[in-house]
Every structure is written in structure tokens, then in C-alpha cells.
C-alpha atoms as a PDB file:
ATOM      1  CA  UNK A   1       0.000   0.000   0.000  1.00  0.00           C
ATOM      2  CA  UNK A   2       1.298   3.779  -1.020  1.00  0.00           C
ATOM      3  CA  UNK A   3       0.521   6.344   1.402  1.00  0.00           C
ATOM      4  CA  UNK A   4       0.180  10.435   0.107  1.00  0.00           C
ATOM      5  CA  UNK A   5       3.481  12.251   1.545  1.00  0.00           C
ATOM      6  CA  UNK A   6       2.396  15.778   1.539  1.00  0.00           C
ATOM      7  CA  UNK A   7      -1.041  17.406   1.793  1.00  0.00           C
ATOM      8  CA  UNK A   8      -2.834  19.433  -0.740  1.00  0.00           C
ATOM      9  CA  UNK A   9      -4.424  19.033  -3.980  1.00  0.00           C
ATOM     10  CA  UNK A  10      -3.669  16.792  -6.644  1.00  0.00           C
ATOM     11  CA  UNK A  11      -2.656  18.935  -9.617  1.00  0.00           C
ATOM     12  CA  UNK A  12      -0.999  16.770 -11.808  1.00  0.00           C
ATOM     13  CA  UNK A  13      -1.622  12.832 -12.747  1.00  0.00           C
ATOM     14  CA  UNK A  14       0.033  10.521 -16.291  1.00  0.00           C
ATOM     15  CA  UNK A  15       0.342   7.249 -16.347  1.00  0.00           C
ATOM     16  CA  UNK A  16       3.204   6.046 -18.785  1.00  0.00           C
ATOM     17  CA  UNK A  17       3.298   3.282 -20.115  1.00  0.00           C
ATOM     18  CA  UNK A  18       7.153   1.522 -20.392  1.00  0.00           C
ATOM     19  CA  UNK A  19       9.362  -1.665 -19.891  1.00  0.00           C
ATOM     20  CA  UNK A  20      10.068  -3.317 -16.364  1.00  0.00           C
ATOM     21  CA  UNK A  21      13.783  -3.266 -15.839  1.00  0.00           C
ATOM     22  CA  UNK A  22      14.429  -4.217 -12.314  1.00  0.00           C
ATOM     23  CA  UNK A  23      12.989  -1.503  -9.769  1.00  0.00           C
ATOM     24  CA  UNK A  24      16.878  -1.091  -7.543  1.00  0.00           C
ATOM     25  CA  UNK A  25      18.015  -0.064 -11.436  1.00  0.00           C
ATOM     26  CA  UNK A  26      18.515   3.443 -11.637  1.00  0.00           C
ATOM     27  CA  UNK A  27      16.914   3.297 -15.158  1.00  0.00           C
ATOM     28  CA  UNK A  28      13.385   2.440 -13.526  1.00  0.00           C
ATOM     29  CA  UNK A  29      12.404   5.618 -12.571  1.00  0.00           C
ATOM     30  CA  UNK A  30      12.297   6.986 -16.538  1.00  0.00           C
ATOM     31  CA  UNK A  31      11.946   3.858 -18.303  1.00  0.00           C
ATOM     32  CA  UNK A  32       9.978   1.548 -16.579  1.00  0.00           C
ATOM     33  CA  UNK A  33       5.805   1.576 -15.793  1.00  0.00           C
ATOM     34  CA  UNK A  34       5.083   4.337 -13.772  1.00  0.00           C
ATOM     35  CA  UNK A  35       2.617   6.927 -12.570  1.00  0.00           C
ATOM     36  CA  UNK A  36       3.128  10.358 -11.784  1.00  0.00           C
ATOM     37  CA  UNK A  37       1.343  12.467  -9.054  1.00  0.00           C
ATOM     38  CA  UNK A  38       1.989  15.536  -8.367  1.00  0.00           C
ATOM     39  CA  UNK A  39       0.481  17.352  -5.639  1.00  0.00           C
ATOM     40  CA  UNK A  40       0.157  21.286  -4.601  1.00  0.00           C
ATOM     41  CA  UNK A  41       0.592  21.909  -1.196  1.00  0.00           C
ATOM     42  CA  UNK A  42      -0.026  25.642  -1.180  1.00  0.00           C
ATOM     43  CA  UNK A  43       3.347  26.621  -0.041  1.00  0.00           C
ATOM     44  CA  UNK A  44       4.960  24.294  -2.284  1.00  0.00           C
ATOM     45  CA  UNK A  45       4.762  21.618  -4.511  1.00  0.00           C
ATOM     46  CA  UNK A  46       6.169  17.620  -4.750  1.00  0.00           C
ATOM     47  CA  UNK A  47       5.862  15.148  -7.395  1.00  0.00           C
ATOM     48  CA  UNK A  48       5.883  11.533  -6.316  1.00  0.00           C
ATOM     49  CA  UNK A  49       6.043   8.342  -8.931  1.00  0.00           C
ATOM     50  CA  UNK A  50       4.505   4.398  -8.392  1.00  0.00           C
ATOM     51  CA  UNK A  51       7.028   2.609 -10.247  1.00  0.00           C
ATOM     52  CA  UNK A  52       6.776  -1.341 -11.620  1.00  0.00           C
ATOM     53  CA  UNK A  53       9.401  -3.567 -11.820  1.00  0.00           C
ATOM     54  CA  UNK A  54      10.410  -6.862 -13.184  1.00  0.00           C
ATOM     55  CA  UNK A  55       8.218  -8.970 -11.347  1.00  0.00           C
ATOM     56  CA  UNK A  56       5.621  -5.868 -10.066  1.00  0.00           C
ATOM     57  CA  UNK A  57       3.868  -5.375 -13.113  1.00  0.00           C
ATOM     58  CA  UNK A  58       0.360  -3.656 -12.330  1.00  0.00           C
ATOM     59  CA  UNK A  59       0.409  -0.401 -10.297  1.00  0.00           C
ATOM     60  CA  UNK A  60      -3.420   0.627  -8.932  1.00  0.00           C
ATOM     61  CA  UNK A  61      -4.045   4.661  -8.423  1.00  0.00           C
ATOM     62  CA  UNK A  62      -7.211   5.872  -8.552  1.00  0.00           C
ATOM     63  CA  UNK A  63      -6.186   9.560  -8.006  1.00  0.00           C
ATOM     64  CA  UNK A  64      -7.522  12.342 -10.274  1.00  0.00           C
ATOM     65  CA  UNK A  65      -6.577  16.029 -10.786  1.00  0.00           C
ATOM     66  CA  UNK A  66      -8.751  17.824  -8.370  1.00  0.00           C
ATOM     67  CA  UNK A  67      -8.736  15.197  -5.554  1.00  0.00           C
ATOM     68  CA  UNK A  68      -8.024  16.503  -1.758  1.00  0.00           C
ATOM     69  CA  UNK A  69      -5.429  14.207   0.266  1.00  0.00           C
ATOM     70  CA  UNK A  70      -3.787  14.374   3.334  1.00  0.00           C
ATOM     71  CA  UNK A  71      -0.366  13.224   4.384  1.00  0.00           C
ATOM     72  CA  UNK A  72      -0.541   9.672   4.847  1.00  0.00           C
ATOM     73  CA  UNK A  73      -3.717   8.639   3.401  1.00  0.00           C
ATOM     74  CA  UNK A  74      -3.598   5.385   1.348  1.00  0.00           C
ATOM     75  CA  UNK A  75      -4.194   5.922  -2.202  1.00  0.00           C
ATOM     76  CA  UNK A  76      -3.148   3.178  -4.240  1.00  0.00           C
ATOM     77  CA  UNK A  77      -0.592   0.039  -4.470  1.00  0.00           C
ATOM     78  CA  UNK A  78       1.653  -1.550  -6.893  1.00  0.00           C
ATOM     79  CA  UNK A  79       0.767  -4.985  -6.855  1.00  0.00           C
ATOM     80  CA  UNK A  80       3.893  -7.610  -5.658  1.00  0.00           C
ATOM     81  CA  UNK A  81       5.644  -4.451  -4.235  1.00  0.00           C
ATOM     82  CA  UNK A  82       8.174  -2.167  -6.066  1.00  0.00           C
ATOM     83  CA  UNK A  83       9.404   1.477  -5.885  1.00  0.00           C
ATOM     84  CA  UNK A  84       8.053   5.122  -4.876  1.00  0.00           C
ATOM     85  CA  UNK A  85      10.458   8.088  -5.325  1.00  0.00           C
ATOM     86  CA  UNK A  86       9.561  11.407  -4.248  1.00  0.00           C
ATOM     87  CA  UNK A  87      10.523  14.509  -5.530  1.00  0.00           C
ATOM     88  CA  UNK A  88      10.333  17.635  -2.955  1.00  0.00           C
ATOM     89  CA  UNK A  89      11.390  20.916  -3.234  1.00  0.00           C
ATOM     90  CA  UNK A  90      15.452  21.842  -2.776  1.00  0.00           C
ATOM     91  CA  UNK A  91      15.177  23.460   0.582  1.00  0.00           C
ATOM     92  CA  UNK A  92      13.553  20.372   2.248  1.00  0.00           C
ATOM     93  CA  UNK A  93      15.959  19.262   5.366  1.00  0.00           C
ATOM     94  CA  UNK A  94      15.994  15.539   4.905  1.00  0.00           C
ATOM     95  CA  UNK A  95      15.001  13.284   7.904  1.00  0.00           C
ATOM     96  CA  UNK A  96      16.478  10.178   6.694  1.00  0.00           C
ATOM     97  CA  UNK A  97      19.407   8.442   5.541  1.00  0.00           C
ATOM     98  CA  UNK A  98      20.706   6.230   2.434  1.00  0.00           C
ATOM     99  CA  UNK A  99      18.883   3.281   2.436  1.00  0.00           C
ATOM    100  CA  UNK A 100      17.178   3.557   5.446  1.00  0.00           C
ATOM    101  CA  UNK A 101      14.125   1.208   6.153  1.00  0.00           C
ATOM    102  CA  UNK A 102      10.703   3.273   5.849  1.00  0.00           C
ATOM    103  CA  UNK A 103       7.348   2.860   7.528  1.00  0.00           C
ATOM    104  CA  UNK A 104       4.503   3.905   5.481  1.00  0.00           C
ATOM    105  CA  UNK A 105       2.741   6.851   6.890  1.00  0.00           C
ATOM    106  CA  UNK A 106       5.341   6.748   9.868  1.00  0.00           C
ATOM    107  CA  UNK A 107       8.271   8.218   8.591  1.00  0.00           C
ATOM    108  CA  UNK A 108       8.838  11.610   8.151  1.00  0.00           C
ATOM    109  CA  UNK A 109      11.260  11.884   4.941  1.00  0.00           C
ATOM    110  CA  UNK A 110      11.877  15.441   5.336  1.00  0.00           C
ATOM    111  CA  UNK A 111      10.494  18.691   6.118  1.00  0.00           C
ATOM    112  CA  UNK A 112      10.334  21.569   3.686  1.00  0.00           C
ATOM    113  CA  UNK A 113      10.956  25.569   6.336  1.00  0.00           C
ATOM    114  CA  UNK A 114       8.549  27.919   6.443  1.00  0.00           C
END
């Protein structure tokens, strides 16, 4: 399950169709299956990307431009697990570390100042 990381409004959503390298690969992000979200939280905004892999092959998200979320509301899955990045704005202070383990809508990945 994929949680929302930021609140605000979804303002941008495309699916893209593409190829399922392995999801570690740093390839995945632009070539492989994906979804983009990206979301307007009035003082800034973050795009965030559902990514297949190899053996992940169906991503669910049934997000829409409009939509209201709130941090750490579940909104969709990629079936047999695979990859999330999120993109946030240059002046976030990051709360975690390389390959640190994550808990979904636990973890706070960083903090962007007032």
C-alpha cells in the first residue's frame, strides 16, 4: 500500500506506459511503468512516482486532478511491491538516511521551512 506524503491538492496525474527493468536499477524511474502524481501543497509543490518492476507489473491509483489528500492517506498500491520516489522541493531538510528502512505513513522523509 502507497501512502500520500504531503497534503494538498492533486494537480498533476500521467500514467506512462514503459518496460520493467528491475525496480533497484537506476533506469526504472524513466523507463519503466510508472505513474506520476503531483500534488500542490499551497506553499509548495512535490511530485511523487509508483514505479513497476520486473516482477511488479500492475500499479493501482485511482487519483484524479482535483482530488483533496492528506499526508498519509492510502491511495493506491503496486501490486507484488516495487518502488516510490519522491521529488520535494530543494530546501527540504531531509530526515532520513541512504537506504534507510521506511514505515509507510510513519516516517517523516523530510520537512520543507517555512
Amino acid at each position: 500500500m502507497n501512502r500520500i506524503p504531503v497534503s494538498g491538492r492533486v494537480e498533476y496525474f500521467r500514467y506512462i506506459k514503459g518496460e520493467y527493468v528491475v525496480a533497484f536499477d537506476d533506469k526504472s524511474s524513466s523507463r519503466n511503468e510508472r505513474t506520476e502524481i503531483g500534488i500542490d501543497q499551497g506553499r509548495f509543490k512535490v511530485l511523487f512516482k509508483q514505479i513497476a518492476g520486473f516482477v511488479a507489473r500492475r500499479i493501482v491509483c485511482p487519483l484524479q486532478v482535483g482530488d483533496s489528500v492528506r499526508v498519509g492517506e492510502r491511495f493506491g498500491m503496486i501490486k507484488f511491491g516495487s518502488r516510490v520516489d519522491v521529488l520535494m522541493p530543494l530546501t527540504t531538510e531531509i530526515r532520513v538516511g541512504m537506504n534507510q528502512r521506511t514505515r509507510a505513513g510513519e516516517t517523516v522523509l523530510g520537512v520543507v521551512p517555512e
